[in-house]
Protein backbone atom coordinates (compact mmCIF):
# COMPACT_ATOMS: atom_id res chain seq x y z
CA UNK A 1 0.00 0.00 0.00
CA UNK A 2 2.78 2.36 0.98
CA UNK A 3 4.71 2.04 -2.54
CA UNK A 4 1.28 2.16 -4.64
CA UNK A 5 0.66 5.73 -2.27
CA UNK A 6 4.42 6.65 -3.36
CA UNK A 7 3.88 6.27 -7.00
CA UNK A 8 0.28 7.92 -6.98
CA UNK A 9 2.29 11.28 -5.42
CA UNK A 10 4.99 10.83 -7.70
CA UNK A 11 2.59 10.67 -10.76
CA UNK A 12 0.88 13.61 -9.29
CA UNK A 13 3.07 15.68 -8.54
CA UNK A 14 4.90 14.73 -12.33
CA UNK A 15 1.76 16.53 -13.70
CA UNK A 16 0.80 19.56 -11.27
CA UNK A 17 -1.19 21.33 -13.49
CA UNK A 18 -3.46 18.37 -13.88
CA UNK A 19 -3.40 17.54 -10.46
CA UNK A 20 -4.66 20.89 -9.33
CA UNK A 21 -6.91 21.82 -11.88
CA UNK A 22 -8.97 18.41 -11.02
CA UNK A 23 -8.57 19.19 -7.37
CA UNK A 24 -9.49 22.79 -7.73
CA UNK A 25 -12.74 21.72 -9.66
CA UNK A 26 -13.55 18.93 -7.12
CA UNK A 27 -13.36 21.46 -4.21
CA UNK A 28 -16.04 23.98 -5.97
CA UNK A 29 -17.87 21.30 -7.13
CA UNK A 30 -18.28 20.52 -2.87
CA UNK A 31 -17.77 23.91 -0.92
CA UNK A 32 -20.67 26.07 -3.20
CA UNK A 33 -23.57 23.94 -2.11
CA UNK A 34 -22.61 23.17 1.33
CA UNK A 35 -21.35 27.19 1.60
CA UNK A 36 -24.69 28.13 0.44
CA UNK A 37 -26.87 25.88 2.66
CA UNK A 38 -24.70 26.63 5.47
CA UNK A 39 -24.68 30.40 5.01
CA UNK A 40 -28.58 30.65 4.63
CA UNK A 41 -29.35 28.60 7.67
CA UNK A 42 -27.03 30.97 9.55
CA UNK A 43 -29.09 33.76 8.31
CA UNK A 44 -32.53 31.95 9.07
CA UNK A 45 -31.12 30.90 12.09
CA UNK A 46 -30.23 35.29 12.85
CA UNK A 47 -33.32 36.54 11.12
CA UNK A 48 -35.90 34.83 12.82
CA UNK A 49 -34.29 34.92 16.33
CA UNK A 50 -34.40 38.99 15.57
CA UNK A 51 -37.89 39.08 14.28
CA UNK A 52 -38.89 36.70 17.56
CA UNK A 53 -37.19 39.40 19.72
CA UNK A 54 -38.88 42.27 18.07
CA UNK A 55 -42.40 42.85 19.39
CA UNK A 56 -45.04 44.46 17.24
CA UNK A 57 -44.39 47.36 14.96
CA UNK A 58 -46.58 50.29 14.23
CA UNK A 59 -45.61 52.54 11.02
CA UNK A 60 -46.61 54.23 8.16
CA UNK A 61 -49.22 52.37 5.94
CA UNK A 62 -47.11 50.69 3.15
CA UNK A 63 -44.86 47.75 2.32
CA UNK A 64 -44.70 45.41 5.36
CA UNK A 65 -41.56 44.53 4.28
CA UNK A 66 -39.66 47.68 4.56
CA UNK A 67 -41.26 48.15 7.79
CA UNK A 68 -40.80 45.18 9.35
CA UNK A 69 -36.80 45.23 8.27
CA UNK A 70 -36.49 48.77 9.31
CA UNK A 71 -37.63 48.53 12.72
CA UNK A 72 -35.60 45.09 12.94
CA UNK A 73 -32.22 46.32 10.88
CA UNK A 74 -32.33 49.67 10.49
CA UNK A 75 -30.97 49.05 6.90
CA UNK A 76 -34.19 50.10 4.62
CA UNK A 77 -36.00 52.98 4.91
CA UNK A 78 -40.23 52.50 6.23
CA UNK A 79 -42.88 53.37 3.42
CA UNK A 80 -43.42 56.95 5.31
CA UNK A 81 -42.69 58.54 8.46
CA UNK A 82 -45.56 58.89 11.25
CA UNK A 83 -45.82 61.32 13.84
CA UNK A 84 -45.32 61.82 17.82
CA UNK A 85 -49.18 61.98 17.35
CA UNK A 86 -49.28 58.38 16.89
CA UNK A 87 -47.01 57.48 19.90
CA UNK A 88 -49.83 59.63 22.20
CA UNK A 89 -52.57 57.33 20.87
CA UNK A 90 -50.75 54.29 21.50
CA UNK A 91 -49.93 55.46 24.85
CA UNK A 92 -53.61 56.49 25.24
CA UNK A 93 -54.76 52.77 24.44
CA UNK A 94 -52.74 51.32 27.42
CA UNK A 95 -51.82 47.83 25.64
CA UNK A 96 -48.12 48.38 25.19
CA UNK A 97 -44.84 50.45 26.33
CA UNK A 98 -43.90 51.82 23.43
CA UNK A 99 -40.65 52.46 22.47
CA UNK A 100 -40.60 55.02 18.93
CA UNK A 101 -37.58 55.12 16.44
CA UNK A 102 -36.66 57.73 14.16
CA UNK A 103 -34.00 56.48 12.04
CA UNK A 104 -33.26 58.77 8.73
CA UNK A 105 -29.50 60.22 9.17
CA UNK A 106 -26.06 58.91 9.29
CA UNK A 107 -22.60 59.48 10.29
CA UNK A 108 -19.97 57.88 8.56
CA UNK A 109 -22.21 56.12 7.14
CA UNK A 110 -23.55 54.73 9.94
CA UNK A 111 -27.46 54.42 10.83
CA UNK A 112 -28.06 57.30 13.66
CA UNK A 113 -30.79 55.75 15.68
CA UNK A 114 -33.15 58.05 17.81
CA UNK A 115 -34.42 56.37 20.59
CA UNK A 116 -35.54 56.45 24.06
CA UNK A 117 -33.80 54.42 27.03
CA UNK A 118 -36.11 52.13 27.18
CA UNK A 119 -34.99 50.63 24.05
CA UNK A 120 -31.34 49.31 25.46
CA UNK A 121 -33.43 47.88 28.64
CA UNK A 122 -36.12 46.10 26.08
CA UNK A 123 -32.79 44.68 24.05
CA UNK A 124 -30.90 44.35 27.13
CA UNK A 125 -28.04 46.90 25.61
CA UNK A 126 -25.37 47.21 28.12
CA UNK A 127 -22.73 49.40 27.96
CA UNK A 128 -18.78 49.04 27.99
CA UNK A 129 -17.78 52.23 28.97
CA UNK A 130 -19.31 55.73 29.36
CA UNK A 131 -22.72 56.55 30.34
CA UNK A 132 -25.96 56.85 28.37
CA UNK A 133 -26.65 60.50 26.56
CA UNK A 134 -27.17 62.97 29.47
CA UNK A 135 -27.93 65.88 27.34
CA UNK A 136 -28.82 67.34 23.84
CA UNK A 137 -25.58 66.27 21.16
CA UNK A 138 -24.92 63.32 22.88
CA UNK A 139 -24.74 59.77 20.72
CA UNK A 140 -23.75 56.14 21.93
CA UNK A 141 -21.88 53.96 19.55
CA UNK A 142 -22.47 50.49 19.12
CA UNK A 143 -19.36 47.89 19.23
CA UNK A 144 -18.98 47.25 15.90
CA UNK A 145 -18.68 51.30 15.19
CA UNK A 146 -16.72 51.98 17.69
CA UNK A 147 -13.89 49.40 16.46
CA UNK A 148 -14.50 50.09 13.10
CA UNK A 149 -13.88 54.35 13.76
CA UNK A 150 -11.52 53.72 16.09
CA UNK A 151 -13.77 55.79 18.54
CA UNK A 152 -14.58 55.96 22.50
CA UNK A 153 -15.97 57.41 25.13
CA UNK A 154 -15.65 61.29 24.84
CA UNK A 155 -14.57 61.55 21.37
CA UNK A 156 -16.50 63.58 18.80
CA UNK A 157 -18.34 62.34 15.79
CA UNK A 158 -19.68 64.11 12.48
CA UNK A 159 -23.05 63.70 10.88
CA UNK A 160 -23.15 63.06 7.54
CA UNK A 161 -25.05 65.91 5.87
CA UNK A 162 -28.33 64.65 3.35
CA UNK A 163 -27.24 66.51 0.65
CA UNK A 164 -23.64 67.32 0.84
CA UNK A 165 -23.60 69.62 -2.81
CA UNK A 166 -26.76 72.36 -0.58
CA UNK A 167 -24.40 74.87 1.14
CA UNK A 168 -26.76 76.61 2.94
CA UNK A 169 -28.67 73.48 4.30
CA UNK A 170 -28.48 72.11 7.58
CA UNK A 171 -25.10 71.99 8.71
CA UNK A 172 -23.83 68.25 10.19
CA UNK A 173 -23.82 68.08 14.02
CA UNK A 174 -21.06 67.01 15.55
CA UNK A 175 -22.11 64.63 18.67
CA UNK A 176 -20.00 64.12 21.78
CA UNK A 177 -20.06 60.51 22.30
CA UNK A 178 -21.08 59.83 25.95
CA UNK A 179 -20.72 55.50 25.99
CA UNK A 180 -20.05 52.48 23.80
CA UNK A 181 -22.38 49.19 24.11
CA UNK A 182 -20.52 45.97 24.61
CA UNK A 183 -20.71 43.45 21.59
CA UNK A 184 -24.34 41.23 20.91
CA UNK A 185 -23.52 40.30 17.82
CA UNK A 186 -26.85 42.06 16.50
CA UNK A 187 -28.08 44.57 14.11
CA UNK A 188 -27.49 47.09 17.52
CA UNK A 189 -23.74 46.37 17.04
CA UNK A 190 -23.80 49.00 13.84
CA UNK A 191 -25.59 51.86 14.39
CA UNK A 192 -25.56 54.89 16.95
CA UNK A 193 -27.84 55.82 18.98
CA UNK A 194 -29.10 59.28 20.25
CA UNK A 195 -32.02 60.44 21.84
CA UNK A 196 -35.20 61.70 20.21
CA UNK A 197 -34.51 65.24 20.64
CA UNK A 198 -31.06 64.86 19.16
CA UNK A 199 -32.02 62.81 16.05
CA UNK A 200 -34.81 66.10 15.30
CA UNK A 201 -32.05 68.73 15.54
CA UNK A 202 -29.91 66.69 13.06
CA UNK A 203 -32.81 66.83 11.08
CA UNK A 204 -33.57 70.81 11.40
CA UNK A 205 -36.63 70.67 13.62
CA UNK A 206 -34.20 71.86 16.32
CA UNK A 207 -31.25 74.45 16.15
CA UNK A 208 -29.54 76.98 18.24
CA UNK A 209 -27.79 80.27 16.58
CA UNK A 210 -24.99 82.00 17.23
CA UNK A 211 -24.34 85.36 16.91
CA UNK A 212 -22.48 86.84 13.53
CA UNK A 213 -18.97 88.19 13.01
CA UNK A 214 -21.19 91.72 13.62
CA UNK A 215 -22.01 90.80 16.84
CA UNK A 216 -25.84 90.47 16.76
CA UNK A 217 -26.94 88.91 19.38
CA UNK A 218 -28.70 84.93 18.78
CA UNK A 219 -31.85 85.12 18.51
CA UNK A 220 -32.61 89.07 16.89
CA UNK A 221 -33.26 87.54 13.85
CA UNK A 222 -29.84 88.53 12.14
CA UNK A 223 -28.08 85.77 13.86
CA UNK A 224 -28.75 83.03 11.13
CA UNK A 225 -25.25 81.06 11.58
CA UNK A 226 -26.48 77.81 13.91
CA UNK A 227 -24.71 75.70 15.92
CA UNK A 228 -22.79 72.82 14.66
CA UNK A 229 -22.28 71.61 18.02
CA UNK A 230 -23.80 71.53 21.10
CA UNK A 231 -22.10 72.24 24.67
CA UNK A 232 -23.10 73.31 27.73
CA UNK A 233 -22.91 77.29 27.17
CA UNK A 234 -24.81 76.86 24.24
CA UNK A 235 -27.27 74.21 25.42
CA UNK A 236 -29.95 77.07 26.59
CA UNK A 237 -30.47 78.67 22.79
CA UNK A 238 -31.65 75.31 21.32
CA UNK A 239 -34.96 75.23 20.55
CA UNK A 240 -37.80 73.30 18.09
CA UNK A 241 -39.83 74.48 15.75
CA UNK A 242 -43.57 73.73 15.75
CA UNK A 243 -45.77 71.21 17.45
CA UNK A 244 -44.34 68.25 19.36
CA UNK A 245 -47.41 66.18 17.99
CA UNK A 246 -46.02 67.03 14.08
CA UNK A 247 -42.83 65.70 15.23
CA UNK A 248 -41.51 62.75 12.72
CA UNK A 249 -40.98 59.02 13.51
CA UNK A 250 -39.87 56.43 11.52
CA UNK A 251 -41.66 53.40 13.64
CA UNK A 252 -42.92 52.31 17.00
CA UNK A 253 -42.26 49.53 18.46
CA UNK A 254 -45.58 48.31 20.93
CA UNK A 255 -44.00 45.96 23.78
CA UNK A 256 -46.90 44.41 25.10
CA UNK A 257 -47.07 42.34 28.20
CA UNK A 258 -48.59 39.53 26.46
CA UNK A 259 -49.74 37.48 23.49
CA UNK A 260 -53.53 38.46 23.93
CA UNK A 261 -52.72 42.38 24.57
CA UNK A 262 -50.51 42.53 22.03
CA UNK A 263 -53.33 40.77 19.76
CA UNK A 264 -56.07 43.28 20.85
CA UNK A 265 -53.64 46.62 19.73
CA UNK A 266 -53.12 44.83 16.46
CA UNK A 267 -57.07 45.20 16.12
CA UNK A 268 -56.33 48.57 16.19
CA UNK A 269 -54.66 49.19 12.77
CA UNK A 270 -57.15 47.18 11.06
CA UNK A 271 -58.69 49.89 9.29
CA UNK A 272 -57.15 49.79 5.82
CA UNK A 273 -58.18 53.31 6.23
CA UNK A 274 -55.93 54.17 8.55
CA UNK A 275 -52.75 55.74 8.74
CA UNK A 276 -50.51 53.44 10.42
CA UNK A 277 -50.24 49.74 10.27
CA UNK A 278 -49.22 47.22 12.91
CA UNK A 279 -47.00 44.36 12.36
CA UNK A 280 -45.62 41.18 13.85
CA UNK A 281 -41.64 41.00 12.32
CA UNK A 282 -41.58 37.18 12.92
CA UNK A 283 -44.56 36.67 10.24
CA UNK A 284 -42.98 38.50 7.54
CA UNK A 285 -39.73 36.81 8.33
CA UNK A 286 -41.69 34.15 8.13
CA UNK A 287 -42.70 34.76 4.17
CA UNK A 288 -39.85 36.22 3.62
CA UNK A 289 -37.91 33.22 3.88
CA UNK A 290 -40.11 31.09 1.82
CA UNK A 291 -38.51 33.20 -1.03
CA UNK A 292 -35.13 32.63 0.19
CA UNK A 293 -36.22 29.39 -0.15
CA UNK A 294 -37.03 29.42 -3.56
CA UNK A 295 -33.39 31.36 -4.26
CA UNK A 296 -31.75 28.49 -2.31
CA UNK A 297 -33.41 25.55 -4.38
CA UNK A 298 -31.73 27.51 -7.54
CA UNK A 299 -28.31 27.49 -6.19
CA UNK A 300 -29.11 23.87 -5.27
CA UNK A 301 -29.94 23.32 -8.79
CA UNK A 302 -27.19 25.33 -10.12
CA UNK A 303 -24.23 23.44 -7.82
CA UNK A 304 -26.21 20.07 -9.26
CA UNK A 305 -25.26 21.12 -12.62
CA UNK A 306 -21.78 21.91 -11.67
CA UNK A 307 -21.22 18.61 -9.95
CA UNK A 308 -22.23 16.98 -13.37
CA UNK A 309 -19.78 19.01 -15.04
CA UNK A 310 -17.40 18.47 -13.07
CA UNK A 311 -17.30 14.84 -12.76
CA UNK A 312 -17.59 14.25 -16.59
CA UNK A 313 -14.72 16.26 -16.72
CA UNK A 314 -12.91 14.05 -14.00
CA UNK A 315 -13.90 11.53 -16.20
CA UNK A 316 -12.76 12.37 -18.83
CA UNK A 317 -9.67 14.03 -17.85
CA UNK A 318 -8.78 9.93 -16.36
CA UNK A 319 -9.80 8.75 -19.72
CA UNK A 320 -7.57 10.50 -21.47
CA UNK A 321 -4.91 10.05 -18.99
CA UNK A 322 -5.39 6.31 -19.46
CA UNK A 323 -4.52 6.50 -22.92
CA UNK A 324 -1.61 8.48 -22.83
CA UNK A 325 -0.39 6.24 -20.10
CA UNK A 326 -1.13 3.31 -22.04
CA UNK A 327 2.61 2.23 -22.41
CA UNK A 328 3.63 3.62 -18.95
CA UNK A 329 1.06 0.58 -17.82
CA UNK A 330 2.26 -1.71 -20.16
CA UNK A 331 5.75 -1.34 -18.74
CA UNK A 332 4.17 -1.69 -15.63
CA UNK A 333 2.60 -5.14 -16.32
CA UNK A 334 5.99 -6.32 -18.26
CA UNK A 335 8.34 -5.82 -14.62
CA UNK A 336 6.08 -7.85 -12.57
CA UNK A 337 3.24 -5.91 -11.65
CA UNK A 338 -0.66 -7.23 -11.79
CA UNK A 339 -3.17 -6.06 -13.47
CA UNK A 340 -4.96 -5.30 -10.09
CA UNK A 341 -1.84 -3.27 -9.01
CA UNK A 342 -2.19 -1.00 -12.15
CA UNK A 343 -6.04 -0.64 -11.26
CA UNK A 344 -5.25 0.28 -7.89
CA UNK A 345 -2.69 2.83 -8.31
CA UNK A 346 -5.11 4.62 -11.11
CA UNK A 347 -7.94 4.35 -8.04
CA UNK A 348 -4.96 5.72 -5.60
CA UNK A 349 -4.25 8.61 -7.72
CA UNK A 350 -8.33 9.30 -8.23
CA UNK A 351 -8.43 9.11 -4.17
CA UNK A 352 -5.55 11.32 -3.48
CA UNK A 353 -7.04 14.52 -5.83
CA UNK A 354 -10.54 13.35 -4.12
CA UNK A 355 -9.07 14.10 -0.70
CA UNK A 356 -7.29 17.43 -1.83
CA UNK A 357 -10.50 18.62 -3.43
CA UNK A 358 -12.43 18.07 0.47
CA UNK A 359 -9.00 19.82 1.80
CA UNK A 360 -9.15 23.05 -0.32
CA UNK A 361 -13.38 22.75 -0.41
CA UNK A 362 -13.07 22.92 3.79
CA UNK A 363 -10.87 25.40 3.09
CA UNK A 364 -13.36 27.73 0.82
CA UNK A 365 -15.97 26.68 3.18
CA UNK A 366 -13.88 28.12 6.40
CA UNK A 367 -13.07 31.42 5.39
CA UNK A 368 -16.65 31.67 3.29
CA UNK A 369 -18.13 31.43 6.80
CA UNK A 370 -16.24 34.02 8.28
CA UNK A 371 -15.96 36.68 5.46
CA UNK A 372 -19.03 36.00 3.35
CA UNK A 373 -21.98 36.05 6.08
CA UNK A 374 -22.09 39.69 6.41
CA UNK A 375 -21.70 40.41 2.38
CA UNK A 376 -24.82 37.61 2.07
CA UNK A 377 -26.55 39.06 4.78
CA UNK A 378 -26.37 42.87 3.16
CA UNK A 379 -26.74 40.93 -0.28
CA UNK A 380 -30.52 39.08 1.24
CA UNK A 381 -31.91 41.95 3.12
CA UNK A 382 -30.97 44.78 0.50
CA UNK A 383 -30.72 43.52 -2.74
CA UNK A 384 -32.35 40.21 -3.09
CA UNK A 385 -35.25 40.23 -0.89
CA UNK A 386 -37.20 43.24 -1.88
CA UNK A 387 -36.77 42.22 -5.42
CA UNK A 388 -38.57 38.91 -4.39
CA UNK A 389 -41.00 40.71 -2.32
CA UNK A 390 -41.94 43.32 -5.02
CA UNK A 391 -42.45 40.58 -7.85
């Protein structure tokens, strides 16, 4: 056995482009459907334990979809933003704490999520170092974007401004950050958070001015220049504009106590009518992934073909090999060796790519797992989904 394993390496290794182009093919042929299968049960596996955490979600009427994976993600934006109006109503029916999110600004590139406390309780956010926000301006990263910035506690951070070519629109704010959450490995991980009040002056509802090179004093209606940052000897001159009910709000999430409440506010947003919709995340999840699914059985069908392919071309690539070896086994039979030798030392060679291919395929597999789930995570929730969802 050893000196039939010594001449299958020596035959090998005589013809390495052979070798590794069989080997190569062999390991794709293996590591795209079990990368695939692996990689979306992963992402069920994520998804649906989010959605199961997320209680029900009140927005604007619209696509559930967009909805459901804003108030979950934070990546897409909800069909419409509601008002503070809403959040009194939903207080006023008594069924749920509510907990409203206005997400619609970044900094470097980064979701800015306004919140209230109560959200890092309800998703049991703790934090690594700092404090929560204490005042207006004041943001709290989440792991993943405080490694990623190289940030911590009592650095500041730059909005990113909506529409970067309008010189006279509203300036970026730069936040003082006050804490950084430690890691969940969750959506929370990559976005910052902020109070309500702060996300609104980032938007414009709230500024403070300063007074001109002149002099004027803020506030005499010649001081136009606001602030781009907020301190404590400035803190006083913020203000809002308007009513707190017209106040915007990208979602609500309704934390009810239990299954039956939490059934009975539903009823609520029945009325097609009606403004706002309610939500359960884990039932669009739920069709959601039926159309991943469907995506799946394609790549399933797709690394069928391949494997096919690939093993015709095995086969024929030892066919071939067999003929142009022809005298080589000849030679072999002539100095003693049987027939049954010659067959297992072509078998010896066919096992030794077999076993490379399963090397360099758990290879692909290893380092699909850890750079690729992300990418295909982005790719489903993004890209692919909401094509399958709108068709």
């Amino acid at each position: 056995m050893r000196g039939l394993l010594l001449l299958a390496r020596r035959s090998l290794a005589y013809h390495p482009g052979r070798s590794v182009v069989i080997a190569c093919c062999l390991a794709l042929a293996i590591a795209l459907p079990v990368s695939v299968r692996l990689m979306v049960a992963r992402f069920q596996a994520q998804v649906t334990s989010r959605a199961e955490q997320t209680p029900l979600v009140i927005g604007a009427r619209g696509s559930r979809f967009d909805l459901a994976l804003h108030a979950m993600y934070f990546h897409s934006q909800p069909p419409a933003s509601i008002t503070m109006e809403e959040l009194a109503q939903l207080d006023e029916i008594g069924l749920a704490e509510s907990i409203p999110l206005y997400v619609a600004h970044q900094a470097q590139q980064r979701q800015v999520v306004g919140t209230r406390r109560a959200y890092f309780s309800f998703r049991q956010l703790r934090l690594a170092t700092g404090h929560h926000w204490q005042q207006l301006g004041d943001c709290v990263l989440g792991a993943t974007v405080a490694r990623q910035l190289n940030l911590k506690t009592g650095d500041r951070l730059l909005t990113d401004p909506k529409d970067p070519f309008n010189v006279v629109g509203i300036p970026p704010l730069k936040m003082q950050i006050s804490g950084v959450l430690e890691e969940k490995n969750s959506a929370d991980d990559k976005v910052i958070f902020v109070s309500l009040e702060t996300a609104w002056v980032i938007e414009g509802i709230g500024h403070g001015h300063q007074a001109d090179s002149e002099g004027a004093p803020a506030g005499s209606g010649e001081a136009v220049m606001p602030f781009t940052e907020i301190t404590e000897s400035n803190l006083e001159l913020f203000h809002f504009h308007g009513s707190p009910a017209t106040f915007p709000l990208t979602a609500i999430l309704a934390v009810a106590a239990d299954e039956r409440q939490s059934t009975l506010l539903e009823a609520n947003y029945l009325d097609p009518q009606s403004r706002a919709q309610a939500l359960l995340p884990s039932n669009v999840v739920a069709e959601l992934m039926t159309m991943v699914f469907r995506v799946q059985r394609f790549f399933d069908l797709l690394a069928l073909v391949l494997m096919v392919v690939t093993f015709v071309l095995v086969f024929l690539v030892v066919m071939l090999s067999l003929r142009l070896r022809a005298r080589e086994m000849t030679t072999m039979v002539k100095i003693g060796c049987s027939r049954y030798t010659v067959f297992w030392l072509q078998a010896m060679e066919l096992v030794i790519l077999f076993v490379a291919g399963l090397a360099v395929a758990a290879l692909l597999i290893g380092v699909g797992l850890v750079v690729l789930p992300q990418a295909f995570e982005q790719w489903i929730v993004a890209g692919l989904l909401p094509v399958l969802y709108l068709g």
